[in-house]
Each structure stands twice: as structure tokens, then as C-alpha cells.
PDB file of N, CA and C in Angstrom:
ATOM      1  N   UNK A   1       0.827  -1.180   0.000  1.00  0.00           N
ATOM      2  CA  UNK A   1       0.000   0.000   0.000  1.00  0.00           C
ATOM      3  C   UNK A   1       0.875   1.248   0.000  1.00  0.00           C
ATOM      4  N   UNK A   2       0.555   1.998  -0.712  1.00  0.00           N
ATOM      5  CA  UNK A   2       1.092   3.739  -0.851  1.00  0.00           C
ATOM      6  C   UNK A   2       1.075   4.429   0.202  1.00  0.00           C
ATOM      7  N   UNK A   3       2.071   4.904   0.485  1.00  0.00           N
ATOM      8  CA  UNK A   3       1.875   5.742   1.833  1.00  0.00           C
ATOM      9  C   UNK A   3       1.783   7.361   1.505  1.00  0.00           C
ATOM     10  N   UNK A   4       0.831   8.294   1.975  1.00  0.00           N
ATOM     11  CA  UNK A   4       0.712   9.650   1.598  1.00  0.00           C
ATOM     12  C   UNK A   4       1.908   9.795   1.870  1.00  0.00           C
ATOM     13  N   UNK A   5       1.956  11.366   1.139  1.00  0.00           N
ATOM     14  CA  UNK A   5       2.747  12.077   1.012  1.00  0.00           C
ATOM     15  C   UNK A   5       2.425  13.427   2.039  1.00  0.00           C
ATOM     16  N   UNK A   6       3.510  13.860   2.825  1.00  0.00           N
ATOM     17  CA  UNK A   6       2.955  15.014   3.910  1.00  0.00           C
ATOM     18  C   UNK A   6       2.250  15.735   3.771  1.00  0.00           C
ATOM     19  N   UNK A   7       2.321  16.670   2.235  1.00  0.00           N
ATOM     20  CA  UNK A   7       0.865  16.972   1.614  1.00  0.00           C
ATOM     21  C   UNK A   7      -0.033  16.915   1.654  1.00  0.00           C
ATOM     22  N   UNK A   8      -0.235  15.645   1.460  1.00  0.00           N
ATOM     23  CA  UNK A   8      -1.494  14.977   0.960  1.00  0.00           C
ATOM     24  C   UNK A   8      -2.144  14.821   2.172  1.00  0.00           C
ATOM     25  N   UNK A   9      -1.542  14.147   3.382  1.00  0.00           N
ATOM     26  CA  UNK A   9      -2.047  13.818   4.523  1.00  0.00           C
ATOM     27  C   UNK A   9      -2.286  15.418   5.176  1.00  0.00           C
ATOM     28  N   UNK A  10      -1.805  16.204   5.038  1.00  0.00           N
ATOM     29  CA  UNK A  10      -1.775  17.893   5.929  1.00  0.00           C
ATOM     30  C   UNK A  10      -3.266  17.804   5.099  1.00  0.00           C
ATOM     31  N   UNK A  11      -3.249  17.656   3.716  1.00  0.00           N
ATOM     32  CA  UNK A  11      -4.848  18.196   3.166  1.00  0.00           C
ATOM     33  C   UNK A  11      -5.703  17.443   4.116  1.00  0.00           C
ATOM     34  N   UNK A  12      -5.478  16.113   4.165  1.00  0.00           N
ATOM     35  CA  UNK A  12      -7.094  15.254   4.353  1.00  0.00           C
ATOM     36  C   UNK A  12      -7.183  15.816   5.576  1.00  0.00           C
ATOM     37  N   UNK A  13      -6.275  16.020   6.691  1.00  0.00           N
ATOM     38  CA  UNK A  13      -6.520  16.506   7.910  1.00  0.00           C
ATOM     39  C   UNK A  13      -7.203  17.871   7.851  1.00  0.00           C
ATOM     40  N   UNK A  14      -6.977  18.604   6.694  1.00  0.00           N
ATOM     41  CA  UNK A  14      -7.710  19.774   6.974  1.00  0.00           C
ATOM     42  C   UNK A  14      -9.093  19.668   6.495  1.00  0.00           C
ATOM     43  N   UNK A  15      -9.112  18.589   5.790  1.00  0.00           N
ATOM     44  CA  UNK A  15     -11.050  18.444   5.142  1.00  0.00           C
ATOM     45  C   UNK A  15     -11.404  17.651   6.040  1.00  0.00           C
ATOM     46  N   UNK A  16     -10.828  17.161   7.145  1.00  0.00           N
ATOM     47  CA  UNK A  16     -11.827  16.395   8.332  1.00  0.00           C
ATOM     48  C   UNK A  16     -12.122  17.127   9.241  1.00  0.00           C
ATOM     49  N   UNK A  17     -10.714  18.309   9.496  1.00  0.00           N
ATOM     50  CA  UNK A  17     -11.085  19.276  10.581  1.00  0.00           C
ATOM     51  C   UNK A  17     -12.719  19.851   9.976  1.00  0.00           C
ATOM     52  N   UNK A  18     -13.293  19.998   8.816  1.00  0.00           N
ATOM     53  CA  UNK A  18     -13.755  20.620   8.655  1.00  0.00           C
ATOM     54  C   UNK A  18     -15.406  19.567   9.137  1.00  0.00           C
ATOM     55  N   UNK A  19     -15.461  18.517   9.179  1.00  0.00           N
ATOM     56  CA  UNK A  19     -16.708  17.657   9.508  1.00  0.00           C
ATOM     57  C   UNK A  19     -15.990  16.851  10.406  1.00  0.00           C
ATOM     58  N   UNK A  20     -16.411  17.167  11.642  1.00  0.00           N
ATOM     59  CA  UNK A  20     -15.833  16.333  13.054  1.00  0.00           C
ATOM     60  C   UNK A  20     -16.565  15.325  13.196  1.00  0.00           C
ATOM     61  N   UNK A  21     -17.704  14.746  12.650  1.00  0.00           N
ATOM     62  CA  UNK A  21     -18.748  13.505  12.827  1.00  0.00           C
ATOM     63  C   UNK A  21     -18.004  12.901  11.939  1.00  0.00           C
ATOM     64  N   UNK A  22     -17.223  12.928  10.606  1.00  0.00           N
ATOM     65  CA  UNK A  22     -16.514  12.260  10.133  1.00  0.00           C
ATOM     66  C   UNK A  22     -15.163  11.451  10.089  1.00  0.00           C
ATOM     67  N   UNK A  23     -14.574  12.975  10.943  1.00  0.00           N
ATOM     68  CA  UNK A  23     -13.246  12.600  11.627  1.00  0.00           C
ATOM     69  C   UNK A  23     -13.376  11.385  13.081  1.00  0.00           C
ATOM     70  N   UNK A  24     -14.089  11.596  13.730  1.00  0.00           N
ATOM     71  CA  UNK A  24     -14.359  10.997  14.536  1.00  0.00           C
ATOM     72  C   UNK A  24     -14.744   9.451  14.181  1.00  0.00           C
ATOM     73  N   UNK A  25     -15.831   9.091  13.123  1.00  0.00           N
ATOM     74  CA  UNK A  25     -16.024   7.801  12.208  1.00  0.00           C
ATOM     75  C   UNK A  25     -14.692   7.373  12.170  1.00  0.00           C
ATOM     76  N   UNK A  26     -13.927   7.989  11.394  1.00  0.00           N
ATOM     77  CA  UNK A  26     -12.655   7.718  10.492  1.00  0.00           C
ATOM     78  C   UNK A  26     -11.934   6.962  11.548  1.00  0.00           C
ATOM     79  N   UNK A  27     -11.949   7.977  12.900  1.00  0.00           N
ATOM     80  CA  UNK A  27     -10.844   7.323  14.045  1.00  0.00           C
ATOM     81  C   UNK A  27     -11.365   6.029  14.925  1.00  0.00           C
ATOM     82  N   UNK A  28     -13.056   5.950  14.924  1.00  0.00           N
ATOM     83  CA  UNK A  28     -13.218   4.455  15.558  1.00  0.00           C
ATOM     84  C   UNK A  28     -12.949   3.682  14.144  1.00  0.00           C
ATOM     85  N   UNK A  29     -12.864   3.354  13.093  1.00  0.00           N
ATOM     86  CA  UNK A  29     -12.510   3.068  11.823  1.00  0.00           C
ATOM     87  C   UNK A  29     -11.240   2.273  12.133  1.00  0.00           C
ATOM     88  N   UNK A  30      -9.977   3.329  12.283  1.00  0.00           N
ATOM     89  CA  UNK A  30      -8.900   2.971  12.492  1.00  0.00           C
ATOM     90  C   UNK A  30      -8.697   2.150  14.092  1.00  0.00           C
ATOM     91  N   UNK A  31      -9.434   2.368  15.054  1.00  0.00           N
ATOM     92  CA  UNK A  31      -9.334   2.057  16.256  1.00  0.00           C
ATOM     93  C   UNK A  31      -9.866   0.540  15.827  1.00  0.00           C
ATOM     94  N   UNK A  32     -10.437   0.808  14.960  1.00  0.00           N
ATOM     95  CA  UNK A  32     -11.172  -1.550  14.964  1.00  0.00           C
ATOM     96  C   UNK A  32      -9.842  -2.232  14.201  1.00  0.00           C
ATOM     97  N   UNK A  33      -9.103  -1.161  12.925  1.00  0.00           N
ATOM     98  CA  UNK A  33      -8.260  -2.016  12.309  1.00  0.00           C
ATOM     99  C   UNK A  33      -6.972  -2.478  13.161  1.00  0.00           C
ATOM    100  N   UNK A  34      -6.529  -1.610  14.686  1.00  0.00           N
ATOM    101  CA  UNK A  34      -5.746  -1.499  15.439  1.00  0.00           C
ATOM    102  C   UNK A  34      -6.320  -2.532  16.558  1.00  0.00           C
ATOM    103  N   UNK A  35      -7.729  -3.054  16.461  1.00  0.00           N
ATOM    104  CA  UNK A  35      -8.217  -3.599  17.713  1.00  0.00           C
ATOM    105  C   UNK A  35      -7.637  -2.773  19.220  1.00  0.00           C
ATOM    106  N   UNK A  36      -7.931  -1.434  19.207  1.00  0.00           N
ATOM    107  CA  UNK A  36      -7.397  -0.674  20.317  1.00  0.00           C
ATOM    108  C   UNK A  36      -8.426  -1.107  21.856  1.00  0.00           C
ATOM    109  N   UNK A  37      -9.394  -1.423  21.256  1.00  0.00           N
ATOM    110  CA  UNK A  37     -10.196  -2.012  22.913  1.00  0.00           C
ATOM    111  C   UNK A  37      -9.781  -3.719  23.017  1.00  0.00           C
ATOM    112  N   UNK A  38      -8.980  -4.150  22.181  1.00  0.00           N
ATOM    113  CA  UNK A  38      -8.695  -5.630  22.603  1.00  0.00           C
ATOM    114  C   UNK A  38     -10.090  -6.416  22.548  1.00  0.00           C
ATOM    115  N   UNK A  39     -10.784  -6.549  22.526  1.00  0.00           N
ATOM    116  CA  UNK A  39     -12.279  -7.176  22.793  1.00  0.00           C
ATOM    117  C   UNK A  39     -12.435  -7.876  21.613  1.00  0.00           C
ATOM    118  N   UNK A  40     -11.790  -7.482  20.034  1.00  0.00           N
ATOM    119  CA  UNK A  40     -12.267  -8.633  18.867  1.00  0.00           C
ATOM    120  C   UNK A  40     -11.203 -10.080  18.819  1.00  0.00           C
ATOM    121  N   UNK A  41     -11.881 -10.753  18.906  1.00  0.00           N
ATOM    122  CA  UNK A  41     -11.126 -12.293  19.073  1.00  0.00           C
ATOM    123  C   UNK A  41     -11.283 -12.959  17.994  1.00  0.00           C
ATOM    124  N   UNK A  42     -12.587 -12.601  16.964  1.00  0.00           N
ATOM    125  CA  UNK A  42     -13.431 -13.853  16.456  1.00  0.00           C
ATOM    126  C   UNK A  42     -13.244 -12.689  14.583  1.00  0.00           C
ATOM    127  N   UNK A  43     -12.764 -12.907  13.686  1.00  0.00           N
ATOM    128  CA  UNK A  43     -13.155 -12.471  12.372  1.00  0.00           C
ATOM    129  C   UNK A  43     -14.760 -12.173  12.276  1.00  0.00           C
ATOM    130  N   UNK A  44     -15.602 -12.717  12.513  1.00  0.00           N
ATOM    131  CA  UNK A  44     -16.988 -12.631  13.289  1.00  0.00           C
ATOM    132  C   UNK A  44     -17.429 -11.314  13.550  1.00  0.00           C
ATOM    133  N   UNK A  45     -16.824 -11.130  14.745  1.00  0.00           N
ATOM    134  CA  UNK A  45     -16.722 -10.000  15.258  1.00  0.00           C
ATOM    135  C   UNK A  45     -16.150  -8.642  15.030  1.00  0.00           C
ATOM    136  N   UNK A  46     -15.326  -8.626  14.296  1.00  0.00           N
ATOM    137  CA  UNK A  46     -14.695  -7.249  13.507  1.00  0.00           C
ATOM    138  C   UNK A  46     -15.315  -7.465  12.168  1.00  0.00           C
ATOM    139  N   UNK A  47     -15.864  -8.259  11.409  1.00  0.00           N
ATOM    140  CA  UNK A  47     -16.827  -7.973  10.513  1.00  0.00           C
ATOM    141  C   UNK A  47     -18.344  -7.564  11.010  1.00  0.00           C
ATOM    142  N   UNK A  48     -18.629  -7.682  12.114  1.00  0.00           N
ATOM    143  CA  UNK A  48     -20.009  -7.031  12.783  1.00  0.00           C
ATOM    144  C   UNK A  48     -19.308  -5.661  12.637  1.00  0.00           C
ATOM    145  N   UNK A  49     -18.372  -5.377  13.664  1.00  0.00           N
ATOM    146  CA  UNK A  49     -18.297  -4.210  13.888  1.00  0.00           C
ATOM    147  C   UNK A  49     -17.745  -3.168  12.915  1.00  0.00           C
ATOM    148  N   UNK A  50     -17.445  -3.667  12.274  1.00  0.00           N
ATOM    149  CA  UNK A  50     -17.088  -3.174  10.614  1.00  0.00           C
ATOM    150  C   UNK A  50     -18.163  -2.522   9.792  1.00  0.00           C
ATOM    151  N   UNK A  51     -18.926  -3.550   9.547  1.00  0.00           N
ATOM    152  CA  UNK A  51     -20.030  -3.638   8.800  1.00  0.00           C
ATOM    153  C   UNK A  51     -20.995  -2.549   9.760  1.00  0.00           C
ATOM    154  N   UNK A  52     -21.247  -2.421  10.942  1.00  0.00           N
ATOM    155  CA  UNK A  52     -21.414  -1.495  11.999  1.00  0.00           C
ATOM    156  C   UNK A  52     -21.161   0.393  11.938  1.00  0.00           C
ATOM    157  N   UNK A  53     -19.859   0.139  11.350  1.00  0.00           N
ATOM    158  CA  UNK A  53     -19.022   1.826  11.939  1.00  0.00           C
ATOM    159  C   UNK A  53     -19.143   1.920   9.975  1.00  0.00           C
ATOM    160  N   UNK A  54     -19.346   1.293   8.792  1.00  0.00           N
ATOM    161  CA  UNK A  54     -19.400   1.765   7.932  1.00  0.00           C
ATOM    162  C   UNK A  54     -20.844   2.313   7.525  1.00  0.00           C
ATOM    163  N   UNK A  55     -22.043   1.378   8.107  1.00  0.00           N
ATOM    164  CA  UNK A  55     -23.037   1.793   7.917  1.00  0.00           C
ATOM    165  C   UNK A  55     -23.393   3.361   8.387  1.00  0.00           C
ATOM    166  N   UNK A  56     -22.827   3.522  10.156  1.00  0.00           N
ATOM    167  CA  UNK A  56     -22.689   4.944  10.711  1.00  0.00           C
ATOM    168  C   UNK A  56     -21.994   5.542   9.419  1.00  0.00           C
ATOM    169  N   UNK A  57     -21.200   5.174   9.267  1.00  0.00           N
ATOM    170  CA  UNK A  57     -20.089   6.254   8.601  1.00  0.00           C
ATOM    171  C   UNK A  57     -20.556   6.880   7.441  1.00  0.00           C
ATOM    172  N   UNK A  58     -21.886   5.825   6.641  1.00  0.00           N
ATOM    173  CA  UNK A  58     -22.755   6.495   4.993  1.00  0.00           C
ATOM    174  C   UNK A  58     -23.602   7.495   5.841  1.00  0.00           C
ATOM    175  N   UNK A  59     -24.247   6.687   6.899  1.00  0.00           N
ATOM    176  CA  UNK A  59     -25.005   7.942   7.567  1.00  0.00           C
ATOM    177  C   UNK A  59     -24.515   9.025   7.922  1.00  0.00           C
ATOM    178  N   UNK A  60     -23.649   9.479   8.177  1.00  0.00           N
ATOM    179  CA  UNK A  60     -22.885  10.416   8.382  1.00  0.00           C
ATOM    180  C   UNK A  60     -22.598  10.929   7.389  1.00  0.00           C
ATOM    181  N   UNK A  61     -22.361  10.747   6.520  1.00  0.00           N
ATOM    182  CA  UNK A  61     -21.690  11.370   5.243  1.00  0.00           C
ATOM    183  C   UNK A  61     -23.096  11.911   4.577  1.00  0.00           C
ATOM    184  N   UNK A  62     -23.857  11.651   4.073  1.00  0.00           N
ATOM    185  CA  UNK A  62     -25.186  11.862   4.009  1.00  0.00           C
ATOM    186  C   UNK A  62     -25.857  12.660   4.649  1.00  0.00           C
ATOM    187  N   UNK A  63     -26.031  12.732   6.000  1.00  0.00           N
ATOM    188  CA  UNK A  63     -26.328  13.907   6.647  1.00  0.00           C
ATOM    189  C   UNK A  63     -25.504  15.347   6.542  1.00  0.00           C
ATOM    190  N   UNK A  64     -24.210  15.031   6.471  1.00  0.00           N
ATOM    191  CA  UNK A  64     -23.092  16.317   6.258  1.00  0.00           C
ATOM    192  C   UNK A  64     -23.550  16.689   4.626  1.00  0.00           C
ATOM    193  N   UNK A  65     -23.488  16.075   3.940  1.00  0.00           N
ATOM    194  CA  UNK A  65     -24.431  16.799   2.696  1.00  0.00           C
ATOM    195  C   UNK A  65     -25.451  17.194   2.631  1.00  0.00           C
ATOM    196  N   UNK A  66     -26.323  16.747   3.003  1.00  0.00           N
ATOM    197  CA  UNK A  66     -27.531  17.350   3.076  1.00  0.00           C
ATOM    198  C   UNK A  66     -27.427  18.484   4.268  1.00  0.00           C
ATOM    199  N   UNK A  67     -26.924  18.788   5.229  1.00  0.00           N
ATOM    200  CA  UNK A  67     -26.781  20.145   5.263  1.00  0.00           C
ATOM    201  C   UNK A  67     -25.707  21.050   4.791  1.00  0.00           C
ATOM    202  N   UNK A  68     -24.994  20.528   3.514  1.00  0.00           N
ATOM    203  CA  UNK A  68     -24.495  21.424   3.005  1.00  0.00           C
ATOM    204  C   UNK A  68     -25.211  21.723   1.694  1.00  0.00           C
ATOM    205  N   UNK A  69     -26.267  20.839   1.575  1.00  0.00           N
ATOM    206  CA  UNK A  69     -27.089  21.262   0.385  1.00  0.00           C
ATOM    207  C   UNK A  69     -28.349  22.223   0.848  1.00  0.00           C
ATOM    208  N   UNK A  70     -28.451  22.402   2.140  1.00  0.00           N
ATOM    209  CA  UNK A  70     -29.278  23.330   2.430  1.00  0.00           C
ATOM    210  C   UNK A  70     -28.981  24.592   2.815  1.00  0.00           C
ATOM    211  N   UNK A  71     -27.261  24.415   3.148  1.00  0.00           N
ATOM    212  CA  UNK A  71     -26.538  26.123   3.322  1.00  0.00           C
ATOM    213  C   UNK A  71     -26.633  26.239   1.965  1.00  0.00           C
ATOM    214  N   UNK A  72     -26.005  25.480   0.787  1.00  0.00           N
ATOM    215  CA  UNK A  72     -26.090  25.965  -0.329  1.00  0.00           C
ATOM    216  C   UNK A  72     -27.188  26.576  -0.774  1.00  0.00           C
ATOM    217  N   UNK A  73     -28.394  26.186  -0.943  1.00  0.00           N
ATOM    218  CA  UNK A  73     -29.644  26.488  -1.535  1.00  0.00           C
ATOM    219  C   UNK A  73     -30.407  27.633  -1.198  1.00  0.00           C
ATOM    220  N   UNK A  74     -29.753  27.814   0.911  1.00  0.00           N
ATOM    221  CA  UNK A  74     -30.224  29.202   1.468  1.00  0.00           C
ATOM    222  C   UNK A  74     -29.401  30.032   0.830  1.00  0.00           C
ATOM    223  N   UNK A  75     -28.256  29.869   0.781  1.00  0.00           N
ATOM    224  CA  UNK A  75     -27.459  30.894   0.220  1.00  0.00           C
ATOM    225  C   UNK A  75     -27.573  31.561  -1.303  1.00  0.00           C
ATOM    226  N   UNK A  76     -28.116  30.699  -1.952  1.00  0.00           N
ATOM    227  CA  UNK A  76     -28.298  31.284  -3.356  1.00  0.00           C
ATOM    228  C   UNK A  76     -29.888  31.906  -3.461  1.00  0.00           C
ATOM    229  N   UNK A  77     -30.827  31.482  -2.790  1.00  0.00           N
ATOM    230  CA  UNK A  77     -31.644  32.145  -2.312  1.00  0.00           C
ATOM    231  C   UNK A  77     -31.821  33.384  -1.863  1.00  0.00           C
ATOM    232  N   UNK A  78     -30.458  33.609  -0.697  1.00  0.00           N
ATOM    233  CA  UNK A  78     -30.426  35.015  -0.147  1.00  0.00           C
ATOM    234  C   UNK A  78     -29.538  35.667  -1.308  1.00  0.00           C
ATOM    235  N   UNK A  79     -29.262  35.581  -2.454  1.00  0.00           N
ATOM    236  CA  UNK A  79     -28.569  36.287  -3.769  1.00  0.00           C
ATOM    237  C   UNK A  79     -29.846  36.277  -4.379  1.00  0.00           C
ATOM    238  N   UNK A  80     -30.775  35.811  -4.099  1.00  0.00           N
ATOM    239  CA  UNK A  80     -31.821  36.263  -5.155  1.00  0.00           C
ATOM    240  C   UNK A  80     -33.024  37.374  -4.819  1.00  0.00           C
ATOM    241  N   UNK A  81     -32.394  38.245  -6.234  1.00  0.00           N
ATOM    242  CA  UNK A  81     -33.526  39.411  -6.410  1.00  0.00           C
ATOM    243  C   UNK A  81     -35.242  39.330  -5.773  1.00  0.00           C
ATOM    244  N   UNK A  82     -35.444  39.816  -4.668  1.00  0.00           N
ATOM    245  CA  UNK A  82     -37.000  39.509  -4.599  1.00  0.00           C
ATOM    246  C   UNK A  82     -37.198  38.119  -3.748  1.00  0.00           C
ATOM    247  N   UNK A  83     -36.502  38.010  -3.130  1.00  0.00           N
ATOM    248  CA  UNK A  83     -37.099  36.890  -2.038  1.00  0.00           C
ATOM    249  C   UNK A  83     -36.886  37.509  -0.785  1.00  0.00           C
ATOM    250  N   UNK A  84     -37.414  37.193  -0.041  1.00  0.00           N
ATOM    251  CA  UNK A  84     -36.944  37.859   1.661  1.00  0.00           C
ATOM    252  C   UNK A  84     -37.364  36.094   2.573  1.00  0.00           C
ATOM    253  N   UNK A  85     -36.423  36.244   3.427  1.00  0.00           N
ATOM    254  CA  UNK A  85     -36.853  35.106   4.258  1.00  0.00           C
ATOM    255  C   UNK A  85     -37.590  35.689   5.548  1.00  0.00           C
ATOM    256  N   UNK A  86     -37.237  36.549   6.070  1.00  0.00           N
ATOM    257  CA  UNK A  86     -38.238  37.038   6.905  1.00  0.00           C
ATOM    258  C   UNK A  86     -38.994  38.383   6.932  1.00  0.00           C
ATOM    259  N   UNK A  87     -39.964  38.717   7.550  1.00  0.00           N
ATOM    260  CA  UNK A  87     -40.812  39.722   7.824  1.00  0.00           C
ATOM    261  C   UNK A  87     -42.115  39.219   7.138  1.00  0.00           C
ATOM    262  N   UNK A  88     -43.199  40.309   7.698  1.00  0.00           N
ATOM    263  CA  UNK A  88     -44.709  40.218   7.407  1.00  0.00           C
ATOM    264  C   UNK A  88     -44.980  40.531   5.871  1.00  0.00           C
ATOM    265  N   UNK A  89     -45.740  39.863   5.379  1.00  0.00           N
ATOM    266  CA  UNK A  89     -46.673  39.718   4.185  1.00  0.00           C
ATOM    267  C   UNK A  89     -47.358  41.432   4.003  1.00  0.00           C
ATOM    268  N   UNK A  90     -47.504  41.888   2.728  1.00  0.00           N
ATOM    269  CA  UNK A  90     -48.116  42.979   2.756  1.00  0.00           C
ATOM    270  C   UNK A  90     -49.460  43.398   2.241  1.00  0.00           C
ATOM    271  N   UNK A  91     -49.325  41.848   2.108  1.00  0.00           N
ATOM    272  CA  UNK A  91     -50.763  41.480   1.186  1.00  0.00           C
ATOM    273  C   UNK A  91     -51.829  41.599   2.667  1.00  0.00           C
ATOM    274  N   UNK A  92     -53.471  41.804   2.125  1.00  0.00           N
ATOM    275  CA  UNK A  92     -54.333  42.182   2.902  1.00  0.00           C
ATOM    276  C   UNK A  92     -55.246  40.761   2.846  1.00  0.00           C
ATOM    277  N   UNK A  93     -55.174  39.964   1.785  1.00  0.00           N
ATOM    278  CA  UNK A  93     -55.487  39.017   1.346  1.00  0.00           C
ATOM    279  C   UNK A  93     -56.431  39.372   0.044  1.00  0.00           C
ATOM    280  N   UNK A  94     -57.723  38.342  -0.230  1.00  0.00           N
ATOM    281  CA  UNK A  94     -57.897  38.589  -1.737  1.00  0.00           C
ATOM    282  C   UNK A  94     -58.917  39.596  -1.658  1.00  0.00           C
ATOM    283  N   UNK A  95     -59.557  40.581  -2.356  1.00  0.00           N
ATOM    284  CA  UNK A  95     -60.563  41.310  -2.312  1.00  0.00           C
ATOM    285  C   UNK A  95     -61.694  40.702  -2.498  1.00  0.00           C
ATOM    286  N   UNK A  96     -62.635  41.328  -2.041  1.00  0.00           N
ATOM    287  CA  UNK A  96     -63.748  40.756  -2.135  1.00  0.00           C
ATOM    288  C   UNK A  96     -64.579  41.039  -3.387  1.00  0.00           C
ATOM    289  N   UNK A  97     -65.057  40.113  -4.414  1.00  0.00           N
ATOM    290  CA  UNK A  97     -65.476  40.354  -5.407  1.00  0.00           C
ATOM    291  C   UNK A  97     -66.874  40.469  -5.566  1.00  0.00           C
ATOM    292  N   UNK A  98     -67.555  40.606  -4.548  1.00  0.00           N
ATOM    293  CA  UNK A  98     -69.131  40.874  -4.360  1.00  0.00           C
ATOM    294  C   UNK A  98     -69.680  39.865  -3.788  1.00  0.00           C
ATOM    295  N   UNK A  99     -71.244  40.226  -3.695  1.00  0.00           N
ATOM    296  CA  UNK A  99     -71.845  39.246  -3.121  1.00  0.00           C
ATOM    297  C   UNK A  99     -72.568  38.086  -3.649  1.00  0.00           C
ATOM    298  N   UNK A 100     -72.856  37.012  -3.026  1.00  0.00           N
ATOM    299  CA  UNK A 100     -73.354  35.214  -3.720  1.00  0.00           C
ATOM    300  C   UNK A 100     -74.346  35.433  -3.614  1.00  0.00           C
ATOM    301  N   UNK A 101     -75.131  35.223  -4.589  1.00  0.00           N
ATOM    302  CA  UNK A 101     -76.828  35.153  -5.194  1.00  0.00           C
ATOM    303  C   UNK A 101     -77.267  34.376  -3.726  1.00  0.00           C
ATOM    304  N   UNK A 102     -76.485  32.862  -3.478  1.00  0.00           N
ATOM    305  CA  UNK A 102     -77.142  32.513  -2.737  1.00  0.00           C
ATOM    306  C   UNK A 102     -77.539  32.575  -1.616  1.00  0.00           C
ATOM    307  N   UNK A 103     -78.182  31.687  -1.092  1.00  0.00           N
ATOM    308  CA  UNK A 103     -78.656  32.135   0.341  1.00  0.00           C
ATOM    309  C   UNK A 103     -77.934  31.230   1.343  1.00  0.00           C
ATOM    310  N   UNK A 104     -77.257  31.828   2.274  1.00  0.00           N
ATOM    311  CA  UNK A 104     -76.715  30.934   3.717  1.00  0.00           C
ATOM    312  C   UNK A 104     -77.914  30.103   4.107  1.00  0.00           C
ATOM    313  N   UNK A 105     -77.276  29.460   4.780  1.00  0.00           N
ATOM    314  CA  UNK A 105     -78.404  28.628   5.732  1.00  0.00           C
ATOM    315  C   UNK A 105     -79.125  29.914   6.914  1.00  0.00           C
ATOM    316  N   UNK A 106     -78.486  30.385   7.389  1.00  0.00           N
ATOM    317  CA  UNK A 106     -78.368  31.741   8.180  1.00  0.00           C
ATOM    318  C   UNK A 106     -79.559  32.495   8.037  1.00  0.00           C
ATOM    319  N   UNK A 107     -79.620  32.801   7.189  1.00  0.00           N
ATOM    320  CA  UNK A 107     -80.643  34.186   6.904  1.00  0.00           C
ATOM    321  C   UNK A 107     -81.956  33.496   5.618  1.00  0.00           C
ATOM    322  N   UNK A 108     -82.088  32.288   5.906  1.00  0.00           N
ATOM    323  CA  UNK A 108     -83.464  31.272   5.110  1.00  0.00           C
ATOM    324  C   UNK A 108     -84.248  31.440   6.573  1.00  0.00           C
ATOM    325  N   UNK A 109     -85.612  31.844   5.924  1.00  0.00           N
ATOM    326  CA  UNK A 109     -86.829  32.189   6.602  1.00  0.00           C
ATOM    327  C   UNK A 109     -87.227  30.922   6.547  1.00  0.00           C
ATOM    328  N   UNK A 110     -88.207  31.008   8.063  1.00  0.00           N
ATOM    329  CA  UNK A 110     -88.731  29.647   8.453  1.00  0.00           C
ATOM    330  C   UNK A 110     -90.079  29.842   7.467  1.00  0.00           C
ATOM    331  N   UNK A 111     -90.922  28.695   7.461  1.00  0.00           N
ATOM    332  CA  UNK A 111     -92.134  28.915   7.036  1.00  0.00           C
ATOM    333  C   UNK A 111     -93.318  29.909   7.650  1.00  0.00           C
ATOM    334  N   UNK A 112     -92.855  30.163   8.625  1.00  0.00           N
ATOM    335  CA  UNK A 112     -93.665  30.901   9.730  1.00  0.00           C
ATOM    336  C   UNK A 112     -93.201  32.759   9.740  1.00  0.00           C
ATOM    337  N   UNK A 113     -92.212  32.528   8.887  1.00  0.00           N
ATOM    338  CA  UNK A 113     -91.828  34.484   8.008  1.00  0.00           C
ATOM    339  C   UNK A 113     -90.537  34.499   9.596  1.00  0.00           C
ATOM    340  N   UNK A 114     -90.336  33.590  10.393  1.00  0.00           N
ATOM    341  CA  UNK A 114     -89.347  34.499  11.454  1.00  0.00           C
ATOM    342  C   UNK A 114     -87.759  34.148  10.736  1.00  0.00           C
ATOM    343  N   UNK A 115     -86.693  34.416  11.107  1.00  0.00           N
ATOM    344  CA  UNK A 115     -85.641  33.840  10.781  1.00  0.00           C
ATOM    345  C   UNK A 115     -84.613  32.765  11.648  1.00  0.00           C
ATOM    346  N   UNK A 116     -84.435  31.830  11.369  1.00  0.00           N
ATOM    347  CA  UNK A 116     -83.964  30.966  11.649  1.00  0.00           C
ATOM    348  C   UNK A 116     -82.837  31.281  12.288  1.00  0.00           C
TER     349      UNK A 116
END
């Protein structure tokens, strides 16, 4: 296997500093390939826990996009002409376009001429 180059490794460290739910994945990751808690005995068992910290690890990655697809989307939003995200509406709502021929239940006369 290739071993980075100081470079290369100074970069990845700076794109993990930047998502700590990832960096953190990455390091129980390395902590199973090191068996640092001693506890895996069985191939069994570091394929559970494998199969375990990678599933976290899509979830994770997935969630960190999707809120960077929602800073993105606010952000091009707040560049756009004519949107506001906050304050009151200035609208009064719709006007009223007159009155309905028909009759409410409300104001139908009983047979007896009183109103209902």
C-alpha cells in the first residue's frame, strides 16, 4: 500500500477538521483495524463491527451533505432578487369580489316568516 505524502495527509486533515462527525467515524474506523479495545477475538466479530461503523459512517456522510445542500440552496436564495426570508406579508389578502346570489343557511326564513 502507498503511503501519503505530507501533503497529501496535511490536506485530508484539513477536510476532516472541517466535519468532526466524520473525523471521529474515520478514528473508531482505524481504532477496529488497530483492535485498540482488545475485545475482537473472532473475524466474526470485527466484521459485525465493521459492517457497523461503515453503515454509521454512509449515515454520516449523508447527513453532512444534506446540510451542506441546504446552506447551499439558502445561500443562493439570499442572492436572489426579490425573495426575503423574513418579515410580514403585505398582502391584505384577496378582495372581495361581491356578493353570492345565494342564500346561507343563516338568513333562510322559516315557514312561519321568522328567521332561523
Amino acid at each position: 500500500m502507498k503511503t501519503p505524502r505530507s501533503s497529501e495527509a496535511e490536506e485530508l486533515s484539513k477536510r476532516l477538521e472541517k466535519h468532526p462527525l466524520l473525523r471521529a467515524r474515520v478514528e473508531r474506523l482505524l481504532d477496529l483495524c488497530e483492535d485498540r479495545g482488545g475485545d475482537l477475538r473472532k473475524a466474526d466479530d470485527a466484521e459485525q463491527r465493521a459492517v457497523e461503523e461503515l453503515r454509521a459512517l454512509g449515515h454520516d456522510i449523508l447527513e453532512d451533505w444534506a446540510v451542506g445542500q441546504v446552506q447551499t440552496g439558502c445561500e443562493a436564495l439570499e442572492r436572489t432578487q426579490g425573495v426575503w426570508r423574513e418579515g410580514k406579508k403585505n398582502s391584505a389578502g384577496t378582495a372581495c369580489s361581491g356578493t353570492s346570489r345565494s342564500r346561507s343557511r343563516s338568513t333562510v326564513k322559516a315557514p312561519d316568516g321568522d328567521d332561523r
